[in-house]
N, C-alpha and C. Protein backbone atom coordinates (compact mmCIF):
# COMPACT_ATOMS: atom_id res chain seq x y z
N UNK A 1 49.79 -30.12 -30.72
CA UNK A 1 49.81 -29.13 -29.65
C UNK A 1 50.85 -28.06 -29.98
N UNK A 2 50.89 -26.98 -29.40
CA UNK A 2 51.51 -25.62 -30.01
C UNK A 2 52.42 -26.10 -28.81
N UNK A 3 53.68 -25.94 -29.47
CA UNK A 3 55.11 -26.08 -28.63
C UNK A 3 54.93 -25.04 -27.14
N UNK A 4 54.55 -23.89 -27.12
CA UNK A 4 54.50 -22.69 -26.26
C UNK A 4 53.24 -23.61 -24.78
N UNK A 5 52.50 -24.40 -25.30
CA UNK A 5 51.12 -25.35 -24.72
C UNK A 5 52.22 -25.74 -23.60
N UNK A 6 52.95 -27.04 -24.63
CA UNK A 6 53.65 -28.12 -23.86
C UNK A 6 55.00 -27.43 -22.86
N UNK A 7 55.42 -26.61 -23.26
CA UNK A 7 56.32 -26.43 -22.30
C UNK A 7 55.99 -25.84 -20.80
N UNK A 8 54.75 -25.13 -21.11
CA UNK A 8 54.39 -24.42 -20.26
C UNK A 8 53.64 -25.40 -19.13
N UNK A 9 52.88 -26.48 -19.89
CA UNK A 9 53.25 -27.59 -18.75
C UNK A 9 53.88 -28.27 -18.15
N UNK A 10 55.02 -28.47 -18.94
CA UNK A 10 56.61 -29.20 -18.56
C UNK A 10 57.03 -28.47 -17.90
N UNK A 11 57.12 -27.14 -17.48
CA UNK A 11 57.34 -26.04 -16.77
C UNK A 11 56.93 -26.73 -15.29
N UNK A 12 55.54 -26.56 -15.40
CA UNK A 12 54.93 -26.28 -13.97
C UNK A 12 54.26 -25.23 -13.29
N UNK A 13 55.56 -24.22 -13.71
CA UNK A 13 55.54 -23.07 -12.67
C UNK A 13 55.74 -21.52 -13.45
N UNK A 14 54.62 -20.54 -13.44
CA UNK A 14 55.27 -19.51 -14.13
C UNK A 14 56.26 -18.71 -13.38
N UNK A 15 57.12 -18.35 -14.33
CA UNK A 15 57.81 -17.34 -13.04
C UNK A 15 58.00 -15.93 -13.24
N UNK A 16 56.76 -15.45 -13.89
CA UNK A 16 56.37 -13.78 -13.76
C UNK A 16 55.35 -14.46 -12.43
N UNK A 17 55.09 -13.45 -11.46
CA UNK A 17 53.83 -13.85 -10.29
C UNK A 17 52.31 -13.80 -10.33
N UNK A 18 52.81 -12.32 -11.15
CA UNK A 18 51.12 -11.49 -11.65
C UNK A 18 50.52 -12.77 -12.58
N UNK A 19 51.26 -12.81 -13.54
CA UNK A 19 51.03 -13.77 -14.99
C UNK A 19 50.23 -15.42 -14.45
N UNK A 20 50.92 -15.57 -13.07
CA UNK A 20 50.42 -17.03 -12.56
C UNK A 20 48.91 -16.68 -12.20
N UNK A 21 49.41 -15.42 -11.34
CA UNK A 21 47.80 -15.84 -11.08
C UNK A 21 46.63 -15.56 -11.74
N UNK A 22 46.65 -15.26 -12.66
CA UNK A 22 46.27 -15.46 -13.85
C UNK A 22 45.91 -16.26 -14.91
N UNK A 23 46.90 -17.49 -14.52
CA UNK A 23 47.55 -18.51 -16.06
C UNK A 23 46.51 -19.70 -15.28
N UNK A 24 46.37 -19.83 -14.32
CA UNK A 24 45.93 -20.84 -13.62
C UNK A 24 44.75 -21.82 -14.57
N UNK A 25 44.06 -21.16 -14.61
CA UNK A 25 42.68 -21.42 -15.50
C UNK A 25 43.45 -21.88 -17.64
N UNK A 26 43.94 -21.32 -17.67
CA UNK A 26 44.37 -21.39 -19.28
C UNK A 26 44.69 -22.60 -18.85
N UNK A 27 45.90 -22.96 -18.24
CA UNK A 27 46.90 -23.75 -17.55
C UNK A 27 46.07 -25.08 -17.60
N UNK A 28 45.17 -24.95 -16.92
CA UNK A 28 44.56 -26.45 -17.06
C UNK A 28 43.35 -26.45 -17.80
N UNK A 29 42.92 -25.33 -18.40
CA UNK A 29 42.56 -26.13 -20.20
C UNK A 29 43.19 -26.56 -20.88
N UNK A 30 44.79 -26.13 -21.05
CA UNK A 30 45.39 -26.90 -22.33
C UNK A 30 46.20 -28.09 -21.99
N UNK A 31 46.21 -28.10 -20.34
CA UNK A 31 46.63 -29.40 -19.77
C UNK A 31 45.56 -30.65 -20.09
N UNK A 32 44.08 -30.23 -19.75
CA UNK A 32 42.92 -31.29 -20.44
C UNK A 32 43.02 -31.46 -21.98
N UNK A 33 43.26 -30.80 -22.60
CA UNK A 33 43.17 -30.94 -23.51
C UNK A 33 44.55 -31.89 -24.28
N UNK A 34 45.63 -31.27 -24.08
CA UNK A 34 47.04 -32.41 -23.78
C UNK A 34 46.63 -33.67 -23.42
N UNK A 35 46.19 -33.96 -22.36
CA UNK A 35 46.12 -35.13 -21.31
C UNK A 35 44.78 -35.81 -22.72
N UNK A 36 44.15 -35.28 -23.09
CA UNK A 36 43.20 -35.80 -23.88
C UNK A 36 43.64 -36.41 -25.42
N UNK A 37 44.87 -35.31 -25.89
CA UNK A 37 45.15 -35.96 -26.93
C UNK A 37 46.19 -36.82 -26.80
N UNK A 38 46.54 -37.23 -25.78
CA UNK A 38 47.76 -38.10 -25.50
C UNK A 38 47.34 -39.45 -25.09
N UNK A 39 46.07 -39.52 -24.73
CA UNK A 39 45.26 -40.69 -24.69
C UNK A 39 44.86 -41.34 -25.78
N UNK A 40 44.49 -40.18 -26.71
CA UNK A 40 43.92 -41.23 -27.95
C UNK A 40 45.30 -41.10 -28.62
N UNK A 41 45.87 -41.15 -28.95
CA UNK A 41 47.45 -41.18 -29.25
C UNK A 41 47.65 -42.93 -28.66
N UNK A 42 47.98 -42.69 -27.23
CA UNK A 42 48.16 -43.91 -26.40
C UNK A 42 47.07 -45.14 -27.09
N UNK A 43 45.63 -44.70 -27.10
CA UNK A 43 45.23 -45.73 -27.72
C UNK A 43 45.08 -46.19 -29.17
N UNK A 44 45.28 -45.10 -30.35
CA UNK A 44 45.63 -45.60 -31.51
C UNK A 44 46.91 -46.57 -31.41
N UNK A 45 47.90 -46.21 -30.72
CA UNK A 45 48.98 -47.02 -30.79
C UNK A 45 48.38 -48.78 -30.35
N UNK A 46 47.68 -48.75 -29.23
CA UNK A 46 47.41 -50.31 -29.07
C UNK A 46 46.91 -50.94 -30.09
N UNK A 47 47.30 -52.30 -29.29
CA UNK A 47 47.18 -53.73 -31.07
C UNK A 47 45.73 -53.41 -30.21
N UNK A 48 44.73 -54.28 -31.40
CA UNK A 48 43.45 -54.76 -31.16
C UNK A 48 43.43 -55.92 -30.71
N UNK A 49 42.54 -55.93 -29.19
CA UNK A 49 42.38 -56.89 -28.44
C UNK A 49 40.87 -57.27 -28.93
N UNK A 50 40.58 -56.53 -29.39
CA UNK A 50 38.63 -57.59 -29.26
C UNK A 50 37.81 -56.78 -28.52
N UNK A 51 38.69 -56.07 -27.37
CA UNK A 51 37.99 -55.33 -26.03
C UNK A 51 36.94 -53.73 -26.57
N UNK A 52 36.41 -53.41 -26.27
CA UNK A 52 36.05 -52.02 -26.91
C UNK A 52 36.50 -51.24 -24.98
N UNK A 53 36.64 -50.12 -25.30
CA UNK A 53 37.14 -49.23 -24.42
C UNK A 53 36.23 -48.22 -23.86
C-alpha cells in the first residue's frame, strides 16, 4: 500500500473541507482495498488447520 493510502486512513479525517467532500468516495476504495489486503496477509500468516476458508 502507498504510505500517502494508509495514513490517510489512520487519519480519519481530512482537514482541508472542500478536499473531504470530495475524498469520501477515494477514501473508501483504498480503505476496501487495505481492509482486503490485510486479510489475506492475516490469513497467509495462519498455521494450516485442515479447514478451507
Amino acid at each position: 500500500m502507498p504510505p500517502d493510502v494508509i495514513v490517510r486512513q489512520l487519519l480519519h479525517v481530512e482537514q482541508n473541507k472542500i478536499h473531504a467532500g470530495y475524498d469520501v468516495t477515494e477514501r473508501l476504495t483504498d480503505g476496501g482495498n487495505m481492509m482486503r489486503a490485510w486479510v489475506e496477509y492475516l490469513r497467509l500468516q495462519r498455521p494450516s488447520q485442515g479447514l478451507s476458508s
